[in-house]
Protein backbone atom coordinates (compact mmCIF):
# COMPACT_ATOMS: atom_id res chain seq x y z
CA UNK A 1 88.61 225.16 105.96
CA UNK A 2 86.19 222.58 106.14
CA UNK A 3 86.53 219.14 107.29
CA UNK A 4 83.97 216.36 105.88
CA UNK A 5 83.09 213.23 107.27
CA UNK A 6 81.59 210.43 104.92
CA UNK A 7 78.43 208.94 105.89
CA UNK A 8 77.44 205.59 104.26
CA UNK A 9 73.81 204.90 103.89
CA UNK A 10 72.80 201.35 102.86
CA UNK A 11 69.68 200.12 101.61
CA UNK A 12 68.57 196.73 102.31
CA UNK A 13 65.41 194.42 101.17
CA UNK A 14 65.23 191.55 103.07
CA UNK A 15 64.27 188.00 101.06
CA UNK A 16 62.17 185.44 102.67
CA UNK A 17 64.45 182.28 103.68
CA UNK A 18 67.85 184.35 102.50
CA UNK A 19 70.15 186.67 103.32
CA UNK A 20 70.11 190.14 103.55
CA UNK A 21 70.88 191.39 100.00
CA UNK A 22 71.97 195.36 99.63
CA UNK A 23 70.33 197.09 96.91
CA UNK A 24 72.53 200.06 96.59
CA UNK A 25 74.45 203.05 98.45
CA UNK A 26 73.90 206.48 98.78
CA UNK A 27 77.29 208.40 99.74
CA UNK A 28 76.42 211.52 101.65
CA UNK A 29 79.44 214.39 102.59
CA UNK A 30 78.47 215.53 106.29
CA UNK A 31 80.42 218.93 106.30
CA UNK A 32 80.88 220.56 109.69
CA UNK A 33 83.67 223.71 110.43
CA UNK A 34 85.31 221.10 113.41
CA UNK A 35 84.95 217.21 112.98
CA UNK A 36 83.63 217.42 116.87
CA UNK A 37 82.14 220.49 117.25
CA UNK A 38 80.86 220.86 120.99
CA UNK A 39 77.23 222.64 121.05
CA UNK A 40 78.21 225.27 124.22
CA UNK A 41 80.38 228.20 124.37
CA UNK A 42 84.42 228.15 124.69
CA UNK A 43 84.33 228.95 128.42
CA UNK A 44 81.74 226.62 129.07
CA UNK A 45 82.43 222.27 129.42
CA UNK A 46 79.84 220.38 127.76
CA UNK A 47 78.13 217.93 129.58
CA UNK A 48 77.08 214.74 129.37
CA UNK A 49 74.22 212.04 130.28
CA UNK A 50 75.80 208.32 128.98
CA UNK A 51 73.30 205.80 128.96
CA UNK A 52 73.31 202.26 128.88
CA UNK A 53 71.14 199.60 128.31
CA UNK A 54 71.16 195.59 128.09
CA UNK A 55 67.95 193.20 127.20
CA UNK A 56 68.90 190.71 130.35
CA UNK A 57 69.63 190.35 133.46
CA UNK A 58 72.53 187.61 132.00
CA UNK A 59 74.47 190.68 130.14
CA UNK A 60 75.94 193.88 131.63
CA UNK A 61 77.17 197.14 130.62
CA UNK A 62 80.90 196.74 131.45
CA UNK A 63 81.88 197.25 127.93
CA UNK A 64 79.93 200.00 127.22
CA UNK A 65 80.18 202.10 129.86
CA UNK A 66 84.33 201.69 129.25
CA UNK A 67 83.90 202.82 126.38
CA UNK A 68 81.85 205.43 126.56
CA UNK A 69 83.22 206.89 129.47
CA UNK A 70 86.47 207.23 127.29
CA UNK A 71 84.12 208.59 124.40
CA UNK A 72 83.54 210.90 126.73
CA UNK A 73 87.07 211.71 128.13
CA UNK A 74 88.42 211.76 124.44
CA UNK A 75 85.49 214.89 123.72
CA UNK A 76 86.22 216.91 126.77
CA UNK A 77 82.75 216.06 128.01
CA UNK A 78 81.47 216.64 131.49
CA UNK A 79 79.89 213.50 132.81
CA UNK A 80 77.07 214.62 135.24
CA UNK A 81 74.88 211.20 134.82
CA UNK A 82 75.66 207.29 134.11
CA UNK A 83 71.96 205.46 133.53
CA UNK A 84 72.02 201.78 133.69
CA UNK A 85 69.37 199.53 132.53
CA UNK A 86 68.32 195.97 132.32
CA UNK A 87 65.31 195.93 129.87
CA UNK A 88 64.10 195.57 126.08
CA UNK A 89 64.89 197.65 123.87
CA UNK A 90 61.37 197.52 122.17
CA UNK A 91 59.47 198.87 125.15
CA UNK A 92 57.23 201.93 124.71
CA UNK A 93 57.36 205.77 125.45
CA UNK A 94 55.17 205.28 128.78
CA UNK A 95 58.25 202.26 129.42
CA UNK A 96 60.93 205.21 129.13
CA UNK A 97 59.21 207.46 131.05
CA UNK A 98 61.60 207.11 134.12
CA UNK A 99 64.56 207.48 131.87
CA UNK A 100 63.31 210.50 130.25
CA UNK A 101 62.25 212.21 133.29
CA UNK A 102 65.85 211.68 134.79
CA UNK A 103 67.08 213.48 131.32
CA UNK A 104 65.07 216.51 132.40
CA UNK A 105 66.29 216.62 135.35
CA UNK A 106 70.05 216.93 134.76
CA UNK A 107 69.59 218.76 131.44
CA UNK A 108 72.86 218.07 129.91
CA UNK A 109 74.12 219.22 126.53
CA UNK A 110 74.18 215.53 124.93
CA UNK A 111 72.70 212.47 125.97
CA UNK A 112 75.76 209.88 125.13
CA UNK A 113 74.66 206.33 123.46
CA UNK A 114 77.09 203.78 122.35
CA UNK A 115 74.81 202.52 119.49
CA UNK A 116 71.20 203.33 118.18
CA UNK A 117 70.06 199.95 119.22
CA UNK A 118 71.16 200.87 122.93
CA UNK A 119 68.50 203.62 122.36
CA UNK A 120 65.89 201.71 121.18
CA UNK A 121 65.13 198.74 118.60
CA UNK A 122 61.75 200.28 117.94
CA UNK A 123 61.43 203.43 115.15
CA UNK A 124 58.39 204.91 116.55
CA UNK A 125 59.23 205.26 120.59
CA UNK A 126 62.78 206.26 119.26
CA UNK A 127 61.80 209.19 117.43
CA UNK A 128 59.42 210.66 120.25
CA UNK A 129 62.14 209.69 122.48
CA UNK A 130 64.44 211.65 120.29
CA UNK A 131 61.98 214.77 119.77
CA UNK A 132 61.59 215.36 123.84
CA UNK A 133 65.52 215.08 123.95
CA UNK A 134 65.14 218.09 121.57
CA UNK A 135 62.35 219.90 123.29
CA UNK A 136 64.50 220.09 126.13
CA UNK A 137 67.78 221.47 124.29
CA UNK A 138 69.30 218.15 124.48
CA UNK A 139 71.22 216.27 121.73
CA UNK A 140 71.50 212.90 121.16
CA UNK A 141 75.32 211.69 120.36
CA UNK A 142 75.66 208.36 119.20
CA UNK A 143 79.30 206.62 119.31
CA UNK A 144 78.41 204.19 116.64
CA UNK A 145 78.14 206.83 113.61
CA UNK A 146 80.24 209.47 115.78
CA UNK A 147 76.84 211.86 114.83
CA UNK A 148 74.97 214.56 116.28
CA UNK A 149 71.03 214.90 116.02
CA UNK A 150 71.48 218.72 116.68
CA UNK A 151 73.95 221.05 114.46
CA UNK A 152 75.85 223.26 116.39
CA UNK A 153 73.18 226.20 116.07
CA UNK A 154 70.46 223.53 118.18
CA UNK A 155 68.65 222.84 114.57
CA UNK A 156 68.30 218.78 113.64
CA UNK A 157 71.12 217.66 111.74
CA UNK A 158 68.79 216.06 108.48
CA UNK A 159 71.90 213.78 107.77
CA UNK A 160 72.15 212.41 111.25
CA UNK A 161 68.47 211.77 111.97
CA UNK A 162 68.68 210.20 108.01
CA UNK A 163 71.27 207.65 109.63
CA UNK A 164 69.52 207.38 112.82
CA UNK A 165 65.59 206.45 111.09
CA UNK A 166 67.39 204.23 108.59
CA UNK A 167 69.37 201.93 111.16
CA UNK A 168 66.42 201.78 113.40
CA UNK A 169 64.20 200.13 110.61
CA UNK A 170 67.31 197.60 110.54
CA UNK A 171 66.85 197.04 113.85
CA UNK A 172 63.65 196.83 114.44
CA UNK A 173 62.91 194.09 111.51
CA UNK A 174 65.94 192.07 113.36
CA UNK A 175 63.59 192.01 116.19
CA UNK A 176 60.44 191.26 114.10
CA UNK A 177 62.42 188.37 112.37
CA UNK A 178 64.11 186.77 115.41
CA UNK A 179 60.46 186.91 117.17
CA UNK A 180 58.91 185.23 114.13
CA UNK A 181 61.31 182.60 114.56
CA UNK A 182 60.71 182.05 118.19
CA UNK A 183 57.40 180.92 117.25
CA UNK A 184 58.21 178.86 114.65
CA UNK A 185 60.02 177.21 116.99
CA UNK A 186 57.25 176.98 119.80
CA UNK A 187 55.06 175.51 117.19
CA UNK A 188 57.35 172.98 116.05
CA UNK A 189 58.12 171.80 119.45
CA UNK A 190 54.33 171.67 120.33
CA UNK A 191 53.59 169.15 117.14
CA UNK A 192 56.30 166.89 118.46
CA UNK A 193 54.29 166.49 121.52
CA UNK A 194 56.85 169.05 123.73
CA UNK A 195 55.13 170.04 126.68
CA UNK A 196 55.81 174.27 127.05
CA UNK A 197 56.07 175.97 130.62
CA UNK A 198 57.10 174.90 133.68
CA UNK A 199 56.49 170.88 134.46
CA UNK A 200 52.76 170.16 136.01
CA UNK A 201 53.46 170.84 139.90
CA UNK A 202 55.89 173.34 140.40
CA UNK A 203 55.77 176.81 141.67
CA UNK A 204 58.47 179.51 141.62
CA UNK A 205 59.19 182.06 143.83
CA UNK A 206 58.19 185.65 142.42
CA UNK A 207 60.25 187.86 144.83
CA UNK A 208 63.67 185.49 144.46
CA UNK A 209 62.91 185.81 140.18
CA UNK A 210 61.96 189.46 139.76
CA UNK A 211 63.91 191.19 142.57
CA UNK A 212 64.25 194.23 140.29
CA UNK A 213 60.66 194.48 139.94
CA UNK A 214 59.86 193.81 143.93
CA UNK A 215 62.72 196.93 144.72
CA UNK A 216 60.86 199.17 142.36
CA UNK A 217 57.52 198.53 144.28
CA UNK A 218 59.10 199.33 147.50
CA UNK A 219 60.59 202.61 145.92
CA UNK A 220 56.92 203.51 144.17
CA UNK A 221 55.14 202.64 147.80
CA UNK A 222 57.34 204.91 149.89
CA UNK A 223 56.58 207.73 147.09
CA UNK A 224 52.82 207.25 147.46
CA UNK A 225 53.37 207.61 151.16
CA UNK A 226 55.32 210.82 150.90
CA UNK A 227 52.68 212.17 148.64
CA UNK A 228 55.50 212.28 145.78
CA UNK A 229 54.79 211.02 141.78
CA UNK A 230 54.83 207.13 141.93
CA UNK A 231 54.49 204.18 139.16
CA UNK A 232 50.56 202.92 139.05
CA UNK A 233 50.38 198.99 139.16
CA UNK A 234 49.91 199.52 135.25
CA UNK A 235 52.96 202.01 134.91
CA UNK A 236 54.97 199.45 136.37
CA UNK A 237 54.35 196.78 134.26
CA UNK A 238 54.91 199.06 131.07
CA UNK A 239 57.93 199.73 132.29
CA UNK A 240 59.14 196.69 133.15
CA UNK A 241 57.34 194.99 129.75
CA UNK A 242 55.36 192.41 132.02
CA UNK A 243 51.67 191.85 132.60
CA UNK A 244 49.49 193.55 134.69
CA UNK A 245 48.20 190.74 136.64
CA UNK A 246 52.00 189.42 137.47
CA UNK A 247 52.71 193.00 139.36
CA UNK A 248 49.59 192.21 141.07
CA UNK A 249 50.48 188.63 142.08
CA UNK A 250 54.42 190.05 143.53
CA UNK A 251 52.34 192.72 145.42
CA UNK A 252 50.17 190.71 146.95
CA UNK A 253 53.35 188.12 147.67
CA UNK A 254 55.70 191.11 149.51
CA UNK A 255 52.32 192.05 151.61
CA UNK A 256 52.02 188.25 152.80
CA UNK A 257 56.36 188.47 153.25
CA UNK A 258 55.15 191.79 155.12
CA UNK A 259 57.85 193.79 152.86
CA UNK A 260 54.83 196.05 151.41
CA UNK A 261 52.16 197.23 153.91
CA UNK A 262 48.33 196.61 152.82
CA UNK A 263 47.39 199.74 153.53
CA UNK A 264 49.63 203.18 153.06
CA UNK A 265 49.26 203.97 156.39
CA UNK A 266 51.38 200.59 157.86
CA UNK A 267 54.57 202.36 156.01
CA UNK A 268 56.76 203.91 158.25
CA UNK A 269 59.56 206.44 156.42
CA UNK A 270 62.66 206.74 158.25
C-alpha cells in the first residue's frame, strides 16, 4: 500500500508598497512505497552530512544543529559530518567551494539541511550546488518540506526540486527587497545631512574585527607551504563575500604583527 504525503505549492506576486498577496494553490500527491524511504540497502546505515549555516557572527546554530541532529536520530541516519558556517547565504558557487569539496570528501548518502534558505537564498548557486550534490550520488534532504531531491532509485524527485526552485525564488526576492530597502534608507539618511561610515579620525583594528578571515589566511599560508591546494587572495574574498583589496590590507597587517611570513620560506610547519 501506498502512503502519500501532500505537498502545498503556493504562488505569490508581490505588489509594490503591499503585502504579499497569494494568487492560487496547486495541491500535488507525493506518493512514495515508505513515507521515509532511506536511499541504501537494508544491511547498510545511511549516512549523513548536516549542515548549518547563519548570516552573522551575532547568531549561531544551536537550534539547528538540535534539531537536526534529532532529524537525524529520528531517521536512523549515520552522522559522519556536522559543517558550521558563519556567512551569507547569497554568496556564489566559487564562495561554496570549501563546503562542497568537504561533501566530496565524506560522500554521504544525504546532505541534511534544516531549511532551503540554510542552503542558499540565491536560485542560481543553489541549483549548481544541488546538481554536484547529485553528480556525486548525494541527496539533498531538507527538514523544512521533510523532501528528498533523489527518489529512492538515485533519479531527481520532479516534485521535490518543484518545491525546492519555487521557495528559493521566495527567498531570494526577500533578499532583493530587504536590500532595496537598505538603500532607501542610506539615501534618506544622507539628505538629512547623516554623515555614513565611521566618524572622520578613527581607525579599527582589522585582525581584532575579522578574526575568522585572519585564521583562514594562516590555514591557506601553511597549505601553500606544504605544496597542498590553498585559497588565492581572490578565492578568499569570494568566499568570505568581502573585497579584494580588504584581504590585502589584513595580509599585509598579520605580516607587520609577524603572524604571516612575507615570504613562504619564513613559515616554519611543526
Amino acid at each position: 500500500m501506498f502512503n502519500t504525503d501532500y505537498v502545498t505549492i503556493c504562488y505569490i506576486i508581490y505588489v509594490p508598497n503591499k503585502t504579499f498577496v497569494y494568487f492560487g494553490t496547486l495541491l500535488y500527491f507525493y506518493r512514495t512505497f515508505t513515507k521515509h524511504t532511506i536511499m541504501t540497502s537494508k544491511n547498510k546505515q545511511a549516512t549523513a552530512f548536516v549542515y548549518c549555516r547563519v548570516s552573522t557572527e551575532k547568531q549561531d546554530t544551536e537550534r539547528q544543529l538540535r534539531e537536526l541532529n534529532q532529524f537525524c536520530k529520528d531517521n536512523n541516519l549515520n552522522t559522519v559530518k556536522v559543517y558550521e558556517e558563519t556567512l551569507s547565504g547569497t554568496k556564489s558557487l566559487l564562495g561554496r567551494r570549501l563546503l562542497l569539496d568537504e561533501v566530496a570528501k565524506y560522500k554521504p548518502d544525504y546532505f541534511i539541511i534544516h531549511d532551503y534558505s540554510r542552503f542558499s537564498r540565491n536560485v542560481k548557486t543553489a541549483l549548481q550546488m544541488k546538481d554536484e550534490l547529485h553528480d556525486i550520488g548525494v541527496c539533498l534532504w531538507s527538514m523544512q518540506t521533510n523532501m528528498k531531491s533523489l527518489d529512492s532509485d538515485g533519479t531527481p524527485n520532479p516534485i521535490a526540486n518543484l518545491v525546492f526552485t519555487q521557495l528559493l525564488s521566495v527567498y531570494e526576492m526577500e533578499n532583493e527587497q530587504r536590500k532595496k530597502h537598505i538603500v532607501s534608507g542610506l539615501k534618506l539618511a544622507v539628505l538629512k545631512g547623516k554623515r555614513l561610515g565611521r566618524p572622520i579620525g578613527t581607525t579599527v583594528d582589522r585582525l581584532a574585527k575579522y578574526r575568522r578571515i585572519v585564521d583562514m589566511i594562516k590555514e591557506q599560508e601553511e597549505l601553500k607551504v606544504r605544496g597542498q591546494k590553498y585559497l588565492s587572495v581572490r578565492k578568499t574574498a569570494a568566499y568570505f563575500d568581502k573585497e579584494k583589496s580588504l584581504i590585502q590590507k589584513i595580509r599585509e597587517d598579520m605580516k607587520a604583527e609577524g603572524m604571516i611570513p612575507s615570504t613562504p620560506s619564513q613559515l616554519i610547519i611543526s
